[in-house]
C-alpha atoms as a PDB file:
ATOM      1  CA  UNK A   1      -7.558  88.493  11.370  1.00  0.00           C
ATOM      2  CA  UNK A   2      -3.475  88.672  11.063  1.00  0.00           C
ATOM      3  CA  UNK A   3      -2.244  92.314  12.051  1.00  0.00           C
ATOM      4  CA  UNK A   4       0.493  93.439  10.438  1.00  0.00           C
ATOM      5  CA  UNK A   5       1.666  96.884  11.915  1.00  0.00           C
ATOM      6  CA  UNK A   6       4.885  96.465   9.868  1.00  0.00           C
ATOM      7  CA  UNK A   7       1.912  98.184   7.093  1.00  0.00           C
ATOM      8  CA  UNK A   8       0.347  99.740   9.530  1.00  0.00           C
ATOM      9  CA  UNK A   9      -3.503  99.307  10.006  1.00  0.00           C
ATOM     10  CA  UNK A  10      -6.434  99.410   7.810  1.00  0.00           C
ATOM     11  CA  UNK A  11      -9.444 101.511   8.320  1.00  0.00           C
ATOM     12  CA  UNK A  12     -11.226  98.131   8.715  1.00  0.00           C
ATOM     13  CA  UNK A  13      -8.634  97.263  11.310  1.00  0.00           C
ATOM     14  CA  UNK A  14      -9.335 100.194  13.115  1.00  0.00           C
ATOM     15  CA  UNK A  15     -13.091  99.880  13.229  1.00  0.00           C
ATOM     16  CA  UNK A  16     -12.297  96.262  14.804  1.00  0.00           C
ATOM     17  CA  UNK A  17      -9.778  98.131  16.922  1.00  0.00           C
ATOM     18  CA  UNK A  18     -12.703 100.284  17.894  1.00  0.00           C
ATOM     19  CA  UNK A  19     -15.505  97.924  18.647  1.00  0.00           C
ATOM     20  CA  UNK A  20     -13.288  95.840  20.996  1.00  0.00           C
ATOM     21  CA  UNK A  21     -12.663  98.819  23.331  1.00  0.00           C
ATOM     22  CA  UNK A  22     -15.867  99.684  22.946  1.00  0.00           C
ATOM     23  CA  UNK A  23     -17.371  96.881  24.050  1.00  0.00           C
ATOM     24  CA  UNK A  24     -15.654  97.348  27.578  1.00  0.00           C
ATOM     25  CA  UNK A  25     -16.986 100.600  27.696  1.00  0.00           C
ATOM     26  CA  UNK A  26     -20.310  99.514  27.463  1.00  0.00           C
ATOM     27  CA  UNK A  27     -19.655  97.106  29.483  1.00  0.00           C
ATOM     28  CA  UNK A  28     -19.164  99.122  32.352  1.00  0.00           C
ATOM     29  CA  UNK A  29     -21.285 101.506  31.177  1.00  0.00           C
ATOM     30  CA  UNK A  30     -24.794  99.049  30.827  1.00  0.00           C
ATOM     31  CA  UNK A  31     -24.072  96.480  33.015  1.00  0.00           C
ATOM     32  CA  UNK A  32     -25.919  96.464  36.392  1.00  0.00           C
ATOM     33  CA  UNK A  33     -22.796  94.568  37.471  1.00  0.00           C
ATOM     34  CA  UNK A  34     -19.569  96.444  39.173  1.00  0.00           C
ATOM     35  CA  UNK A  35     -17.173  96.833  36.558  1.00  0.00           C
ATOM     36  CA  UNK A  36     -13.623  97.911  36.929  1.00  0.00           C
ATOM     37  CA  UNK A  37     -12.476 101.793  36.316  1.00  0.00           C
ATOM     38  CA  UNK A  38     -10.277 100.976  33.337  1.00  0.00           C
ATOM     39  CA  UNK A  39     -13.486  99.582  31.200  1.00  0.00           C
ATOM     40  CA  UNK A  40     -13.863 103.001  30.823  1.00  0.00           C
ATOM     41  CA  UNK A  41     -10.530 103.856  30.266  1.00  0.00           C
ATOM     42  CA  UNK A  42     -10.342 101.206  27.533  1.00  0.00           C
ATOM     43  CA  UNK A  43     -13.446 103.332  25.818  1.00  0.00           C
ATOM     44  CA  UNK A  44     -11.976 107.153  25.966  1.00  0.00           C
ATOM     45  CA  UNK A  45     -10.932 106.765  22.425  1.00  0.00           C
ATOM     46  CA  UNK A  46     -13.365 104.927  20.746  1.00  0.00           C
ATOM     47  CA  UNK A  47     -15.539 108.182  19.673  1.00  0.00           C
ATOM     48  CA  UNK A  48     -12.229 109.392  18.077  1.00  0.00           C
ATOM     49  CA  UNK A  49     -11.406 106.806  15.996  1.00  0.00           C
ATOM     50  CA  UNK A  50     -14.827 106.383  14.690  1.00  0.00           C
ATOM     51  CA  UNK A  51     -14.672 109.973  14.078  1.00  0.00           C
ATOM     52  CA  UNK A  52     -11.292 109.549  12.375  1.00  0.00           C
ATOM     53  CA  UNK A  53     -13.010 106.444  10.007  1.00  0.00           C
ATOM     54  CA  UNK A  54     -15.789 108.275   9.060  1.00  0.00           C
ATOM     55  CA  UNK A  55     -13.916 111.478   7.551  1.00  0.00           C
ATOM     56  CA  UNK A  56     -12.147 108.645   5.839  1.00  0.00           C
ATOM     57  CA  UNK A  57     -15.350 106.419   4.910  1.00  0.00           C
ATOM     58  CA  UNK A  58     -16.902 109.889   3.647  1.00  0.00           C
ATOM     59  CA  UNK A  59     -13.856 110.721   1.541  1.00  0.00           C
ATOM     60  CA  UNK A  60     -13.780 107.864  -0.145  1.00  0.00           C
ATOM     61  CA  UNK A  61     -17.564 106.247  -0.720  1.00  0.00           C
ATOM     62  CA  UNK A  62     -19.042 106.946  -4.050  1.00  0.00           C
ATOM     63  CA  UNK A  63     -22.548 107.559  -2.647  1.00  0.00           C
ATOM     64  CA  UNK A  64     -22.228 110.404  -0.030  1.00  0.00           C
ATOM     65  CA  UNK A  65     -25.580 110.899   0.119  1.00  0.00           C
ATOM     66  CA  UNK A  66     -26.604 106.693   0.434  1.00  0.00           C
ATOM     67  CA  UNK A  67     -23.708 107.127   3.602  1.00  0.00           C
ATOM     68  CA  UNK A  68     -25.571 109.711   5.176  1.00  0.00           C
ATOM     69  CA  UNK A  69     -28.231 108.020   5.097  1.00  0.00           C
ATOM     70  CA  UNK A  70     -27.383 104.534   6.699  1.00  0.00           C
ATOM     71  CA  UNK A  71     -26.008 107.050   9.971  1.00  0.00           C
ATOM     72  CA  UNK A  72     -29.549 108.558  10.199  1.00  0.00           C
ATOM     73  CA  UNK A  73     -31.393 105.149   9.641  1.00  0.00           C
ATOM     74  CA  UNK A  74     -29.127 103.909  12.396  1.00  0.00           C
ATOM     75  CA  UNK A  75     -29.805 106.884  14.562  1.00  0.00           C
ATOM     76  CA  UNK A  76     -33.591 106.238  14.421  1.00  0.00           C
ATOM     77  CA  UNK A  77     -33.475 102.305  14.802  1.00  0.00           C
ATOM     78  CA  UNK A  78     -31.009 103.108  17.838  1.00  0.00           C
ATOM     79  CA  UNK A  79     -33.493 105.237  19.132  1.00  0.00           C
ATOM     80  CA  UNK A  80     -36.164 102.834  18.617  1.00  0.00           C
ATOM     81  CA  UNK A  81     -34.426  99.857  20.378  1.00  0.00           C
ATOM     82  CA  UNK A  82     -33.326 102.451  23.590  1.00  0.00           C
ATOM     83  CA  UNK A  83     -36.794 103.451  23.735  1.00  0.00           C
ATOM     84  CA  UNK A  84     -38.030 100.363  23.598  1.00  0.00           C
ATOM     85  CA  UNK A  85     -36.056  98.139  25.939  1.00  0.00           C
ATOM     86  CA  UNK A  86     -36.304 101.078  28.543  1.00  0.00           C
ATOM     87  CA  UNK A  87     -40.136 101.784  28.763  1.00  0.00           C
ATOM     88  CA  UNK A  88     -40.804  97.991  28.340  1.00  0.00           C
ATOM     89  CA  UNK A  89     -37.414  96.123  30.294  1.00  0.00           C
ATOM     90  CA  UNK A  90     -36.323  98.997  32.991  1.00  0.00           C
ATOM     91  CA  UNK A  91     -33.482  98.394  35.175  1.00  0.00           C
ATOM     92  CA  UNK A  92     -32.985 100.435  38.074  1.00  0.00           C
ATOM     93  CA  UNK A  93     -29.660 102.707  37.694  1.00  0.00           C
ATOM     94  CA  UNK A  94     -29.157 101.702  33.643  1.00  0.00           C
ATOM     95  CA  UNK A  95     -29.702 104.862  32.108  1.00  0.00           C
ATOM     96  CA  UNK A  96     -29.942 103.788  28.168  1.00  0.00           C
ATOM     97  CA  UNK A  97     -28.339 106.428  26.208  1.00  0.00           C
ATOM     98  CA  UNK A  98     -26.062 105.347  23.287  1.00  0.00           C
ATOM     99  CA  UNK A  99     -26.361 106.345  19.959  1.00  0.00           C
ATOM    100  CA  UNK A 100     -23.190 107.354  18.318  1.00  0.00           C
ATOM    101  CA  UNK A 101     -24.655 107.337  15.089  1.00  0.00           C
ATOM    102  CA  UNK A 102     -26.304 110.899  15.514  1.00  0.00           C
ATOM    103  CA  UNK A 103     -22.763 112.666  15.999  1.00  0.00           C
ATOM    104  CA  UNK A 104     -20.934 110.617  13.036  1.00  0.00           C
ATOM    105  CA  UNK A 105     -24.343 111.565  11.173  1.00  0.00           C
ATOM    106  CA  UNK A 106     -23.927 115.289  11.838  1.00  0.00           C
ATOM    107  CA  UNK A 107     -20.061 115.167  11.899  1.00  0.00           C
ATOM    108  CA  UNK A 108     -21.010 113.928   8.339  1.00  0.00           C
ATOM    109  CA  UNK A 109     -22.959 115.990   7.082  1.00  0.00           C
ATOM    110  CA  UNK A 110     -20.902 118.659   8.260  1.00  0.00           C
ATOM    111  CA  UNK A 111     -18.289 117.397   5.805  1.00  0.00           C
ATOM    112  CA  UNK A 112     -21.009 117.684   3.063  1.00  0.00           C
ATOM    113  CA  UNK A 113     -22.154 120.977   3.900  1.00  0.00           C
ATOM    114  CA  UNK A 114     -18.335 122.290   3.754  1.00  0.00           C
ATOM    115  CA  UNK A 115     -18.037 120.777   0.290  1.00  0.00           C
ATOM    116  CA  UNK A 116     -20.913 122.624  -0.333  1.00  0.00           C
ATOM    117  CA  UNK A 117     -19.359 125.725   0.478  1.00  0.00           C
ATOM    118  CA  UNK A 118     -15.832 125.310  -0.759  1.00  0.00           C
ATOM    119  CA  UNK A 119     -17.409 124.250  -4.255  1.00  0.00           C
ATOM    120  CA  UNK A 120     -19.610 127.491  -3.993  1.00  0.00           C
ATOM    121  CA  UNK A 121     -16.811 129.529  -3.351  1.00  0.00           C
ATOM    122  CA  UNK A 122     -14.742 127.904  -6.468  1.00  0.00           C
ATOM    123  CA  UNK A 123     -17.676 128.479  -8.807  1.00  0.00           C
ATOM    124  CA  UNK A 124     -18.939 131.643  -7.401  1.00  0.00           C
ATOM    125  CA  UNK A 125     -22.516 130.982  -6.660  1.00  0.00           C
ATOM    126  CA  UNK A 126     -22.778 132.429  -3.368  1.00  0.00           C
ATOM    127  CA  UNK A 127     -26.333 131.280  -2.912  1.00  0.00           C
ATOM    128  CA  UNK A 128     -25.268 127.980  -2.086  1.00  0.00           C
ATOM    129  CA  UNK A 129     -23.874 128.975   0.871  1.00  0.00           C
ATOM    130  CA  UNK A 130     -26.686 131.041   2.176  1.00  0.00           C
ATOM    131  CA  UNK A 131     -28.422 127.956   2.036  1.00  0.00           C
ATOM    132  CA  UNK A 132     -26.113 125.900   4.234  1.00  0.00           C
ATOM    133  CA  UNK A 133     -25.733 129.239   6.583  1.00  0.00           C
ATOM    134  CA  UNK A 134     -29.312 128.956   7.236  1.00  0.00           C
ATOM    135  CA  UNK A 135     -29.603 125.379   7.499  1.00  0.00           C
ATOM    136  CA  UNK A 136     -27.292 125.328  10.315  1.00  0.00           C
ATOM    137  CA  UNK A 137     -28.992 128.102  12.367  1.00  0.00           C
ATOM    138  CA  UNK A 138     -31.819 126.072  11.875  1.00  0.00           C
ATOM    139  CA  UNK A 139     -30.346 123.039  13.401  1.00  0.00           C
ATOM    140  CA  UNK A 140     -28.650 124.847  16.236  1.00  0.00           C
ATOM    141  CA  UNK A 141     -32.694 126.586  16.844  1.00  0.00           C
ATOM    142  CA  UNK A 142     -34.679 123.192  16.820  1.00  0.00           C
ATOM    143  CA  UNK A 143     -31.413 121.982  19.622  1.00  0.00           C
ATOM    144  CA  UNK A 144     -32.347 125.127  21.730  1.00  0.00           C
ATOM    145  CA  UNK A 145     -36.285 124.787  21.112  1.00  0.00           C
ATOM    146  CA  UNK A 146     -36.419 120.747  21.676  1.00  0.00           C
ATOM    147  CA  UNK A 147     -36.147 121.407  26.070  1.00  0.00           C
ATOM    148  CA  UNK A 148     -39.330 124.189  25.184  1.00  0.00           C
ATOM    149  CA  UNK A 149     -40.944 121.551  22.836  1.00  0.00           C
ATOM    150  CA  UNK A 150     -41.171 118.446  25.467  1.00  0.00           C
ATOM    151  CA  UNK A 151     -42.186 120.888  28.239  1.00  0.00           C
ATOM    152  CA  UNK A 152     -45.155 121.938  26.359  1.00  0.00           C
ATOM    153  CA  UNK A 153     -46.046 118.541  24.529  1.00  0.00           C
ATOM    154  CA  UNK A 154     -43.752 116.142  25.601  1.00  0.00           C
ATOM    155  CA  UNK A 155     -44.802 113.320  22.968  1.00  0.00           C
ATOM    156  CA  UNK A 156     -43.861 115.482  19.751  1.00  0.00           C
ATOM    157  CA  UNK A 157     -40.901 117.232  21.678  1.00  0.00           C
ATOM    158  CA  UNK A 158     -39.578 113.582  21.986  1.00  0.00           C
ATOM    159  CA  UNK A 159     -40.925 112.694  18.396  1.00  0.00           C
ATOM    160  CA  UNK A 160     -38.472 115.418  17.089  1.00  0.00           C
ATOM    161  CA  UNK A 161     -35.831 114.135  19.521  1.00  0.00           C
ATOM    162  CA  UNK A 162     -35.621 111.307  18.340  1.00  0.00           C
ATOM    163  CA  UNK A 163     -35.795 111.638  14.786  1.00  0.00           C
ATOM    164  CA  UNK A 164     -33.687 114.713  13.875  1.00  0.00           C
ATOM    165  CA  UNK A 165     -30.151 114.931  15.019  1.00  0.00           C
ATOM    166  CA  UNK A 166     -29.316 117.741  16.534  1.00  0.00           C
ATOM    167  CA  UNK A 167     -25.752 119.505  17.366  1.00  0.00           C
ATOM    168  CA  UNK A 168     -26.201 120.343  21.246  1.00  0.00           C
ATOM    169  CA  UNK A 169     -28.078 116.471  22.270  1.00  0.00           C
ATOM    170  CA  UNK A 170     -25.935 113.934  20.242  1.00  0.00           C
ATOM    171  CA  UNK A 171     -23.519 112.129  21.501  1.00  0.00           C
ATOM    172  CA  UNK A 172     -20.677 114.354  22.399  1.00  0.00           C
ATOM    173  CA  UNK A 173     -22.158 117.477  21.219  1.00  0.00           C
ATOM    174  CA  UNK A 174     -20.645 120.098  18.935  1.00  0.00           C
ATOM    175  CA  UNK A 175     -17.050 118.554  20.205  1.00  0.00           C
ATOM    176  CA  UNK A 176     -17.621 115.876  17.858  1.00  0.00           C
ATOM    177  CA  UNK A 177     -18.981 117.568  14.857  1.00  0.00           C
ATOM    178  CA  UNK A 178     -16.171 119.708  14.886  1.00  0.00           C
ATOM    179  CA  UNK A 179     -13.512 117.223  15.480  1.00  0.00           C
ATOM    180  CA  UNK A 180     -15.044 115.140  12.907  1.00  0.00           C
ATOM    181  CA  UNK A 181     -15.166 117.967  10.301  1.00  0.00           C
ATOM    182  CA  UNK A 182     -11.691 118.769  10.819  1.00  0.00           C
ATOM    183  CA  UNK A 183     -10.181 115.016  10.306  1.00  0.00           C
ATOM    184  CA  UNK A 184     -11.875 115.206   7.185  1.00  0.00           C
ATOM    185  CA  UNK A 185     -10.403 119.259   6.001  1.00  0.00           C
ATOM    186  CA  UNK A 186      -7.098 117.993   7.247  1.00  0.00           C
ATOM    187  CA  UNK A 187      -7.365 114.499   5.292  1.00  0.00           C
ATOM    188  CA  UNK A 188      -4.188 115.266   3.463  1.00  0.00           C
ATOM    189  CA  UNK A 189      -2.033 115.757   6.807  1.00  0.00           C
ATOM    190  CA  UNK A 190      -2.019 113.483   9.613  1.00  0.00           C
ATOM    191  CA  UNK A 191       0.118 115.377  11.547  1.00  0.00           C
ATOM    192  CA  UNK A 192      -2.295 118.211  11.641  1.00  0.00           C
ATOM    193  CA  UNK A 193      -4.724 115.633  12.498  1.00  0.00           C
ATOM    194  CA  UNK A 194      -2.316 114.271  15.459  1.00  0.00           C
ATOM    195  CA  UNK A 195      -2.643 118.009  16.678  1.00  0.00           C
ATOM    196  CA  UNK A 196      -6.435 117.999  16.657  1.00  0.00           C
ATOM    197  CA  UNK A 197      -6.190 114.847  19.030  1.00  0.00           C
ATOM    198  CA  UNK A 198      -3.438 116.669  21.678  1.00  0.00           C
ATOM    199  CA  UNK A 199      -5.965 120.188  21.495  1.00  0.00           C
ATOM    200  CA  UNK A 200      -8.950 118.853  21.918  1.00  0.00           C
ATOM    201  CA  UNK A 201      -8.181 116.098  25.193  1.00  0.00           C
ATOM    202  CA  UNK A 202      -5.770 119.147  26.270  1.00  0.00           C
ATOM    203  CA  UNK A 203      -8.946 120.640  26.874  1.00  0.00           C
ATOM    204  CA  UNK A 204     -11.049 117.806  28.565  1.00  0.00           C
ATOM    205  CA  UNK A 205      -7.941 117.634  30.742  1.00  0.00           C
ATOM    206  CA  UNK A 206      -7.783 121.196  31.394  1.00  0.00           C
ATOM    207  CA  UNK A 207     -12.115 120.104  32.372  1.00  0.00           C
ATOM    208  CA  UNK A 208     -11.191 117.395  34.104  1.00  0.00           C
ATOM    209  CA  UNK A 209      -8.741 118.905  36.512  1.00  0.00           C
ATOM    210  CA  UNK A 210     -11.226 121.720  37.596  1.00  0.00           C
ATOM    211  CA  UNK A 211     -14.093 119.535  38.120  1.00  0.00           C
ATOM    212  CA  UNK A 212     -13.246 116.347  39.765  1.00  0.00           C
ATOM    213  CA  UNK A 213     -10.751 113.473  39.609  1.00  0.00           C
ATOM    214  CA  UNK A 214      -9.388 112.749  35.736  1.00  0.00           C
ATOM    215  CA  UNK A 215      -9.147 108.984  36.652  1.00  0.00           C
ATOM    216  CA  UNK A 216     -11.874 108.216  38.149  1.00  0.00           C
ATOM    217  CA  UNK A 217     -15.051 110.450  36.664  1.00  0.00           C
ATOM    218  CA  UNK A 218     -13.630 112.828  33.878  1.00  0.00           C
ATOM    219  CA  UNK A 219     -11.272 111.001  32.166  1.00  0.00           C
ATOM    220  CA  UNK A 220     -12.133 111.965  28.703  1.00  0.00           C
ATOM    221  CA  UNK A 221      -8.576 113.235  27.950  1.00  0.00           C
ATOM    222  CA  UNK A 222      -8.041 109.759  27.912  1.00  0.00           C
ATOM    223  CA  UNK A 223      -8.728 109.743  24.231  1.00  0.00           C
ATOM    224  CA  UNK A 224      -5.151 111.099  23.579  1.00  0.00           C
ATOM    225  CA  UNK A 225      -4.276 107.386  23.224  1.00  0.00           C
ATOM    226  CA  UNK A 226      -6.231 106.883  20.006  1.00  0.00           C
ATOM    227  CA  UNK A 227      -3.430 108.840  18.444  1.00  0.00           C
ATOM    228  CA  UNK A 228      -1.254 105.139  18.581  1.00  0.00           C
ATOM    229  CA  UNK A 229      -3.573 103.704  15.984  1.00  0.00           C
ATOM    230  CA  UNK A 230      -4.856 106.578  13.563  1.00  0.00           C
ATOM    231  CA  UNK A 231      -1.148 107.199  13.566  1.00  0.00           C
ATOM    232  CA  UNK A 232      -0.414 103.818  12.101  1.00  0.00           C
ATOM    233  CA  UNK A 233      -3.445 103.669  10.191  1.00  0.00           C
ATOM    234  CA  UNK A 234      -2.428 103.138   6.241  1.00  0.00           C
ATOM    235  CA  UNK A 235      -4.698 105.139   4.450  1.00  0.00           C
ATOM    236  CA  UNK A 236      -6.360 101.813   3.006  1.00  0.00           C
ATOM    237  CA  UNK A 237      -9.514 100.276   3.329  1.00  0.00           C
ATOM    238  CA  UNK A 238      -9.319  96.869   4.152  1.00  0.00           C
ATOM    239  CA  UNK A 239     -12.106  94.118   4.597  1.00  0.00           C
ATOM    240  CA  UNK A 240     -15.437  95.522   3.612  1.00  0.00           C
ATOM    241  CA  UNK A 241     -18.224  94.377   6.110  1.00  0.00           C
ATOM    242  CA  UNK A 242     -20.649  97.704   5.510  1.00  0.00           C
ATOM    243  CA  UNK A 243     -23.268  96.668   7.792  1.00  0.00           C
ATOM    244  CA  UNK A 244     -21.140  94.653  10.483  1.00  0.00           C
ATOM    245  CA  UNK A 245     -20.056  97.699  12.704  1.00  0.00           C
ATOM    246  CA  UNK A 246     -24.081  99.149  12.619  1.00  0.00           C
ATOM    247  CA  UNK A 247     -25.471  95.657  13.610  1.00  0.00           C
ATOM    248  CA  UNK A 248     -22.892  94.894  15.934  1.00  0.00           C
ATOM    249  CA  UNK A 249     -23.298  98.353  17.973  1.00  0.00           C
ATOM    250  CA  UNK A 250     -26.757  97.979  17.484  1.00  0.00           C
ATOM    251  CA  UNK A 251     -26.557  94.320  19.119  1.00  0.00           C
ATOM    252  CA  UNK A 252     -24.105  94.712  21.447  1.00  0.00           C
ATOM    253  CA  UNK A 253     -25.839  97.345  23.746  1.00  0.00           C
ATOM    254  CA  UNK A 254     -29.435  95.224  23.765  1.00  0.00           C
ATOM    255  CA  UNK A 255     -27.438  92.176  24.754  1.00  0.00           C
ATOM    256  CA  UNK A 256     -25.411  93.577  27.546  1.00  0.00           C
ATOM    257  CA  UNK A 257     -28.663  95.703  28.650  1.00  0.00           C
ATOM    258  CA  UNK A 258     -30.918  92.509  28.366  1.00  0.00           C
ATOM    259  CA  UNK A 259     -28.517  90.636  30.686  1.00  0.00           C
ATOM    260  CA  UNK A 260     -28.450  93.555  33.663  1.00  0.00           C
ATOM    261  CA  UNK A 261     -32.189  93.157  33.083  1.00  0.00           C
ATOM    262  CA  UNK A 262     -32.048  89.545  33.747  1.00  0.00           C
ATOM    263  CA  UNK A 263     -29.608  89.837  36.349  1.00  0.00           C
ATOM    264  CA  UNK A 264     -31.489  92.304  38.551  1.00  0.00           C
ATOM    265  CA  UNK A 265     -34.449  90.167  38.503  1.00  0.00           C
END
């Protein structure tokens, strides 16, 4: 693939951009193996630039709905595959826990849900947003009642776990929703977007500082340096390889898991 910042970067670019850091992440991450500090480093601003993609990816597609719907069916195969390999292939201090699709799912659909509303508020037709009000208590109830749920029946607590996305147990939590919802209300101003980036690792610094060491444990501010490339992204597309960056974070994790597994035996 021949880079050309001159243009600046594609969105394609920057998923490729993405995947590579990411894979050192997970590297140090999954591996049973002692991986250097700055793996993790390397993945602080991964989240945000798949974050960034996806307000663009949902901005663009034709089918909103058919996107939405390739997130959640790669939330539940993710699920699958950690439940899978972990009840069936343990490995003693591998915690498998990745599944960014459930936050760029719900980041997402928070996008749809505020088209929903602004369109409501164009036309008038305030029971729209009634609708979505509720709908989002409801989401933010089932988060609160899923810790109730397992501790009373812990087979449909994790049933409903895994197979509705919920705000407060994704991936990054409400931090992400938000952050993605925002790239996508700001789509028209980068800059604005730029800010988004400085306030929000502002605060994970502002964390970080109070509860331990920001370059060794909570380094999430870290993901102040994703700023570089969204700033040079070009506001095209690029290659289209739809189902490349599902399989490959899909593969990715089971292959680096599989060989701590092999390597601890």
């Amino acid at each position: 693939m021949k880079l050309s910042l001159k243009n600046g970067i594609t969105s394609f670019e920057l998923k490729i951009l993405g995947i590579i850091l990411m894979t050192f992440d997970h590297l140090g991450a999954f591996l049973v193996l002692q991986t250097p500090v700055w793996f993790g480093w390397l993945g602080r601003p991964v989240a945000t630039i798949f974050l960034f993609t996806s307000a663009q990816g949902y901005h663009y597609t034709k089918n909103k709905k058919k996107y939405l719907l390739r997130l959640l069916i790669g939330f539940w195969i993710m699920n699958l595959f950690n439940f899978m390999f972990s009840k069936f292939l343990p490995v003693e201090g591998v915690e498998l826990y990745a599944n960014i699709f459930g936050s760029i799912f719900l980041g997402v659909l928070a996008m749809h849900l505020y088209d929903i509303v602004k369109n409501s508020i164009k036309s008038k037709t305030y029971k729209n947003i009634i609708l979505v009000i509720l709908f989002v208590v409801g989401l933010f109830a089932l988060s609160f009642m899923i810790p109730t749920l397992m501790s009373v029946n812990l087979t449909l607590g994790a049933l409903i776990f895994n197979i509705i996305p919920t705000p407060l147990f994704v991936e990054g939590g409400v931090v992400y929703i938000v952050m993605a919802l925002l790239f996508y209300i700001l789509i028209d101003n980068k800059k604005a977007q730029m800010l988004v980036i400085l306030l929000f690792c502002a605060l994970f610094l502002v964390s970080g500082l109070s509860t331990g060491n920001i370059f060794t444990s909570n380094y999430q501010w870290m993901a102040v340096f994703s700023i570089i490339p969204i700033y040079l992204y070009n506001g095209e597309k690029g290659k289209s390889l739809k189902y490349f960056f599902y399989v490959y974070y899909i593969s990715h994790i089971m292959v680096i898991y599989l060989a701590s597994y092999f390597i601890s035996k």
